[in-house]
PDB file of N, CA and C in Angstrom:
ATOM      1  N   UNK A   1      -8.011   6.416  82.040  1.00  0.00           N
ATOM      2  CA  UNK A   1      -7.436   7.674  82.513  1.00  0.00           C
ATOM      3  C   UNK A   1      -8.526   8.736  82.500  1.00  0.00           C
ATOM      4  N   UNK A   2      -8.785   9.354  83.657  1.00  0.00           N
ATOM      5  CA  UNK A   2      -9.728  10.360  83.947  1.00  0.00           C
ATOM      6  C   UNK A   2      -8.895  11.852  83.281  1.00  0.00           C
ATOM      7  N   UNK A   3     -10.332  12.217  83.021  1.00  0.00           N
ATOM      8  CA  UNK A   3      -9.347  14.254  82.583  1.00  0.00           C
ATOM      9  C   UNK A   3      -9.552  15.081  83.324  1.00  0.00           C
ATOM     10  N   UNK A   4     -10.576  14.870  84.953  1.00  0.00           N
ATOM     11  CA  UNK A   4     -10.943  15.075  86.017  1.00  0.00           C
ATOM     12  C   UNK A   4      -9.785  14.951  86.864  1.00  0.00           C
ATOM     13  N   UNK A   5      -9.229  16.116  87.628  1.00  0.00           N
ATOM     14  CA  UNK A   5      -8.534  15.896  88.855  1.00  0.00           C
ATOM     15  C   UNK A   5      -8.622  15.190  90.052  1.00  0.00           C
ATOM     16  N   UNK A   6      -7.859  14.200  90.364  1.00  0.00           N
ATOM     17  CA  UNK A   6      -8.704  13.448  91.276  1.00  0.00           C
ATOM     18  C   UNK A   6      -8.946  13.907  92.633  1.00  0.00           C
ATOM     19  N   UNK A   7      -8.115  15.311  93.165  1.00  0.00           N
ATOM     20  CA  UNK A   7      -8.538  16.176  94.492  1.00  0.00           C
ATOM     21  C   UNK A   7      -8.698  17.327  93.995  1.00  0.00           C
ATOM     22  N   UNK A   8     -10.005  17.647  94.606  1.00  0.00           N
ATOM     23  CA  UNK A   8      -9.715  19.440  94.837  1.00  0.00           C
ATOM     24  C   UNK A   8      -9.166  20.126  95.062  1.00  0.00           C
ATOM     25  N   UNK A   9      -8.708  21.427  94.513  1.00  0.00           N
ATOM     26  CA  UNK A   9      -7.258  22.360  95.292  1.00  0.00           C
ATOM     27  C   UNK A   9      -8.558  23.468  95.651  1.00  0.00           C
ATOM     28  N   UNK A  10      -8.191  24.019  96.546  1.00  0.00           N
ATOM     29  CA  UNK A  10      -8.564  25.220  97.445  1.00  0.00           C
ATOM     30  C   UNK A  10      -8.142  26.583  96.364  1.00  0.00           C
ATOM     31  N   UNK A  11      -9.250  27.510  97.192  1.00  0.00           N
ATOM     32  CA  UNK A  11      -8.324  28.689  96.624  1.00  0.00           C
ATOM     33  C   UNK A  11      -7.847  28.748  96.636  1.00  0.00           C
ATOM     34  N   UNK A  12      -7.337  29.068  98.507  1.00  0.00           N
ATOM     35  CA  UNK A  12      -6.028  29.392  98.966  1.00  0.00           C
ATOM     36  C   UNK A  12      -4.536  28.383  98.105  1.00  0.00           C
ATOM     37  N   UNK A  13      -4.641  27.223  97.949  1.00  0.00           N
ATOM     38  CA  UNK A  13      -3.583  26.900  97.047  1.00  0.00           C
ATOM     39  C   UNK A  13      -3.495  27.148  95.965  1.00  0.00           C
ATOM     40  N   UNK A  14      -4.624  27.532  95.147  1.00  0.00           N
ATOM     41  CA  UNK A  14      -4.632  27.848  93.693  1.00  0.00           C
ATOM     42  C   UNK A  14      -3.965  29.284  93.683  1.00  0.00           C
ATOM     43  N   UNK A  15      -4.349  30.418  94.441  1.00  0.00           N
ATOM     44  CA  UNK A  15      -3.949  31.696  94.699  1.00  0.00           C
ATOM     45  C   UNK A  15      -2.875  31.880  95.403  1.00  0.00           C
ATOM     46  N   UNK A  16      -2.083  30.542  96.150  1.00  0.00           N
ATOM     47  CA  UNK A  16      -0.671  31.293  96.218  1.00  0.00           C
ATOM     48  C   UNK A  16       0.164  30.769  95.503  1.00  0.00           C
ATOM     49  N   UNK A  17      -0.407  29.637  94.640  1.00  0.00           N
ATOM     50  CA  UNK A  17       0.648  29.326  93.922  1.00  0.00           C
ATOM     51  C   UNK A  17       1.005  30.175  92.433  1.00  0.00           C
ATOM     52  N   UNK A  18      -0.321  31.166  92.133  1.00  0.00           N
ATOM     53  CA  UNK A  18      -0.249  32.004  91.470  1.00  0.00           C
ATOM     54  C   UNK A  18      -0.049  33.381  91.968  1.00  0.00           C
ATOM     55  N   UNK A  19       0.710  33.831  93.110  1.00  0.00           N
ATOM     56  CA  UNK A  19       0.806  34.813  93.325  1.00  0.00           C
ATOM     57  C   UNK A  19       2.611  34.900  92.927  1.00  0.00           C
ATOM     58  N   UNK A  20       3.260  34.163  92.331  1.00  0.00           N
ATOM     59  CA  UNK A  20       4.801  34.112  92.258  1.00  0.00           C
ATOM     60  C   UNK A  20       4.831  34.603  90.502  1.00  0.00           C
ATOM     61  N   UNK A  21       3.620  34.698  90.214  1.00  0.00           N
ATOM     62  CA  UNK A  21       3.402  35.160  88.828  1.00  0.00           C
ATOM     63  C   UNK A  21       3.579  36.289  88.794  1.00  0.00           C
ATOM     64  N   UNK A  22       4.348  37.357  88.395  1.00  0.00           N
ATOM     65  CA  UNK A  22       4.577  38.332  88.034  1.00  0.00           C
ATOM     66  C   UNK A  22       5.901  39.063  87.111  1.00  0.00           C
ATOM     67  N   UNK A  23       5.500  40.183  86.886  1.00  0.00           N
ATOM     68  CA  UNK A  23       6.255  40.805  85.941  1.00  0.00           C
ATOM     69  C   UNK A  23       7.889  41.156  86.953  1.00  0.00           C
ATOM     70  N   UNK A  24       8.723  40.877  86.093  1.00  0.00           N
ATOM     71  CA  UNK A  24      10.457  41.390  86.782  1.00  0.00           C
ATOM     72  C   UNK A  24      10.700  43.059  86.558  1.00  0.00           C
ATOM     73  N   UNK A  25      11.514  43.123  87.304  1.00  0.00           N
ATOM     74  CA  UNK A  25      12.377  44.664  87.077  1.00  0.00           C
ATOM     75  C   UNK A  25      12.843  44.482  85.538  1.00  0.00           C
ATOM     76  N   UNK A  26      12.679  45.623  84.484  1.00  0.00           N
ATOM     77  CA  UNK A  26      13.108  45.586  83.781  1.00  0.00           C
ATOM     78  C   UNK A  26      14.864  45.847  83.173  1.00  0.00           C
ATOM     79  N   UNK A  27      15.781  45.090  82.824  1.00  0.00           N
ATOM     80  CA  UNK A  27      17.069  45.279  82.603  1.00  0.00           C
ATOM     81  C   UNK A  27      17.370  46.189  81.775  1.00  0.00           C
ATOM     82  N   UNK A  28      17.711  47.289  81.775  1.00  0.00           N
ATOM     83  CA  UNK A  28      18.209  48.455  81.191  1.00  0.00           C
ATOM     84  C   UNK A  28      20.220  48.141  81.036  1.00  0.00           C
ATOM     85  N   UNK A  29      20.370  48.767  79.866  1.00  0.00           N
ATOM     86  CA  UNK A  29      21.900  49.193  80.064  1.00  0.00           C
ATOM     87  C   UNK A  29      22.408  50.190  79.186  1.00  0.00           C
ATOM     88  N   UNK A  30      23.751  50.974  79.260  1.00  0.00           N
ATOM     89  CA  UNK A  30      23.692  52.171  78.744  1.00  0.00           C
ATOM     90  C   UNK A  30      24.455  51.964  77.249  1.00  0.00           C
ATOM     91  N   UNK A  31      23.474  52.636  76.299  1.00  0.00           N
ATOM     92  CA  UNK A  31      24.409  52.753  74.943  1.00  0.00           C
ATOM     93  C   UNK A  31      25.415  52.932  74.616  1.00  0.00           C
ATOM     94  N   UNK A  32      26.525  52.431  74.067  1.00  0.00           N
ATOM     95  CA  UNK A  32      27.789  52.547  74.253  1.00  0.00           C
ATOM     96  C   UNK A  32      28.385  53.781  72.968  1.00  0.00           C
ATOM     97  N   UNK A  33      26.804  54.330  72.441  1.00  0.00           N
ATOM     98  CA  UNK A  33      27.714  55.520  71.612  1.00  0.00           C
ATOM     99  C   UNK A  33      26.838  57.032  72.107  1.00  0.00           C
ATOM    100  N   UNK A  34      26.032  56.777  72.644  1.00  0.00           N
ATOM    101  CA  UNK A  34      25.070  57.848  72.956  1.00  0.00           C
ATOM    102  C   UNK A  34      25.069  58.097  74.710  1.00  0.00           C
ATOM    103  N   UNK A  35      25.193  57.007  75.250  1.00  0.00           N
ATOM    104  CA  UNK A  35      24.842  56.639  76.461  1.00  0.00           C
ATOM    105  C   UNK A  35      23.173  57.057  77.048  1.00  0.00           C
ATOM    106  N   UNK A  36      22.406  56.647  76.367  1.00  0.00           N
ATOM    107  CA  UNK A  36      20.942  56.420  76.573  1.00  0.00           C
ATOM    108  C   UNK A  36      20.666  55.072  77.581  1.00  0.00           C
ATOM    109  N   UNK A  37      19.684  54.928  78.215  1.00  0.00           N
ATOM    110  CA  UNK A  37      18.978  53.701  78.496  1.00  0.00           C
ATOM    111  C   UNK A  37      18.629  52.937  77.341  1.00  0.00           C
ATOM    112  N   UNK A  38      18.894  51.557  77.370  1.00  0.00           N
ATOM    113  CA  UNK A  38      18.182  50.865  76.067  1.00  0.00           C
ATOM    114  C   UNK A  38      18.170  49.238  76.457  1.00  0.00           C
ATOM    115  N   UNK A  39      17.064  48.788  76.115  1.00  0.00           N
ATOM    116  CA  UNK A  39      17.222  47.110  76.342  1.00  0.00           C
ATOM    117  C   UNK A  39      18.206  46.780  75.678  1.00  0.00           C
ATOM    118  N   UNK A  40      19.338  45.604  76.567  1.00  0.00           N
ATOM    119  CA  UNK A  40      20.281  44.620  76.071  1.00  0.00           C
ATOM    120  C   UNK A  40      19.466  44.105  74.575  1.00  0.00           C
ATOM    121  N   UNK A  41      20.812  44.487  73.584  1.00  0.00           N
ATOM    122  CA  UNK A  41      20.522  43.474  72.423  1.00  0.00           C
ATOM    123  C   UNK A  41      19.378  44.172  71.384  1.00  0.00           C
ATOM    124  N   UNK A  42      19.120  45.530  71.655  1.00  0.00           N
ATOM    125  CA  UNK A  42      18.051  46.120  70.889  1.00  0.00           C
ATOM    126  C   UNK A  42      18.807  47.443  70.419  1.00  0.00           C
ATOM    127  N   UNK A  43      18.577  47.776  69.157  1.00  0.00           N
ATOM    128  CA  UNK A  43      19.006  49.464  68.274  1.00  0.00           C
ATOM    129  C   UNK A  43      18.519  50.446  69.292  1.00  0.00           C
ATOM    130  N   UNK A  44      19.301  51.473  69.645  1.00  0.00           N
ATOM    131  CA  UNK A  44      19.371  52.641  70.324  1.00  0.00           C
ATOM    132  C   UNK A  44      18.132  53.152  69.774  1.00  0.00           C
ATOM    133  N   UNK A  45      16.998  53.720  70.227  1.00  0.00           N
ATOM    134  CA  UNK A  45      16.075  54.428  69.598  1.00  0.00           C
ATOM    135  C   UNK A  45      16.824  55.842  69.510  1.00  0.00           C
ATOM    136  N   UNK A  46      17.631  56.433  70.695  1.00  0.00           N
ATOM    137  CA  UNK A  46      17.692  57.684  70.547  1.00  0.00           C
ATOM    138  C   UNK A  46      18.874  58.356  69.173  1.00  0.00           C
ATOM    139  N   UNK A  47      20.012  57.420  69.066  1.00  0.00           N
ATOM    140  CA  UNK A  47      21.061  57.462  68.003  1.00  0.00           C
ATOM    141  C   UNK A  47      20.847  56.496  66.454  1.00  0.00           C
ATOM    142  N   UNK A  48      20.038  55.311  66.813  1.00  0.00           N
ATOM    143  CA  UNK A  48      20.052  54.615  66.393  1.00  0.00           C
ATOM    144  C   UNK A  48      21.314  53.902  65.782  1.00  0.00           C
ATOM    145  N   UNK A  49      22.133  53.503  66.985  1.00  0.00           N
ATOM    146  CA  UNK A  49      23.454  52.246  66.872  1.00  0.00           C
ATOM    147  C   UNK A  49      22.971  51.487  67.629  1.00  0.00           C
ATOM    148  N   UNK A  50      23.537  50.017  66.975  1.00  0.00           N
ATOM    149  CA  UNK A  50      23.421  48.929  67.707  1.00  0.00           C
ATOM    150  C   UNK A  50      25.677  48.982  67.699  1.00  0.00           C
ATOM    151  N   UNK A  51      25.970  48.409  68.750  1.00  0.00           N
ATOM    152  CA  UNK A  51      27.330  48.129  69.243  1.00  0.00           C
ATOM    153  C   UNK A  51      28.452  48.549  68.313  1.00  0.00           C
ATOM    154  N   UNK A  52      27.894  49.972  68.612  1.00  0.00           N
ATOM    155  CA  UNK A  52      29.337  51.308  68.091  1.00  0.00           C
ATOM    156  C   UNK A  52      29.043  51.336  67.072  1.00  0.00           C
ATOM    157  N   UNK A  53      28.137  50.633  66.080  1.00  0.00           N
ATOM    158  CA  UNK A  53      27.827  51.250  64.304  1.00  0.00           C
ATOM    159  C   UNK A  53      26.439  51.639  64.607  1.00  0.00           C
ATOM    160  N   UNK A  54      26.384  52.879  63.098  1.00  0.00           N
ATOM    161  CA  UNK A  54      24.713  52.972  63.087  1.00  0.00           C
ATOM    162  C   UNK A  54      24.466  51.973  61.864  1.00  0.00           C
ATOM    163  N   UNK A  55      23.060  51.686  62.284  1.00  0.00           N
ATOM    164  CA  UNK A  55      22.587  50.569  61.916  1.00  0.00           C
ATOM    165  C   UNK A  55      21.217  51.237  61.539  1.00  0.00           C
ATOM    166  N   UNK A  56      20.250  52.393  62.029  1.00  0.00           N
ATOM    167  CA  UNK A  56      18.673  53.171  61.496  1.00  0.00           C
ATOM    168  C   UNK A  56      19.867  54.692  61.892  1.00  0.00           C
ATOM    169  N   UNK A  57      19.261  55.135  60.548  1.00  0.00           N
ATOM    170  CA  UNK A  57      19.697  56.763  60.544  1.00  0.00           C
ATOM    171  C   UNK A  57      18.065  57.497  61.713  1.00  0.00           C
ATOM    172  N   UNK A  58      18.411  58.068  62.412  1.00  0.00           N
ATOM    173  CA  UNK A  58      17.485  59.037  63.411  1.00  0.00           C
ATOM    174  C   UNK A  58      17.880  59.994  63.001  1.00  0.00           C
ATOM    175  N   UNK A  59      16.393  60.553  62.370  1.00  0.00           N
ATOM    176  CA  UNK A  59      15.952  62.079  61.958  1.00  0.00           C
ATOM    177  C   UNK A  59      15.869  63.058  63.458  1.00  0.00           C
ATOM    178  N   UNK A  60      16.898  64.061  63.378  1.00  0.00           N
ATOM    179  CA  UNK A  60      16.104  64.911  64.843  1.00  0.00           C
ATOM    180  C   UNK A  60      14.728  65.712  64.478  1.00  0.00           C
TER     181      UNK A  60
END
């Protein structure tokens, strides 16, 4: 067994098959005690509740 590829790939195939590489829209949704933006599944930075309890006391 070789560790050598046995054909050459081209740029052009190496570069479009890496052009599907990229970063997504990020998923936002709204806090359900503050109504802030906040990633699904993460403590409110601005209230600090996670799903209707506080969970980090936020100093103003």
């Amino acid at each position: 067994m070789s560790i050598c590829p046995k054909n050459h790939s081209s740029k052009a195939r190496r570069d479009s098959r890496r052009a599907n590489w990229k970063m997504g829209k990020m998923n936002l949704v709204k806090c359900s005690k503050c109504g802030e933006l906040v990633m699904p599944h993460r403590v409110c930075k601005a209230c600090g509740s996670y799903n209707k309890r506080e969970i980090v006391k936020v100093e103003d």
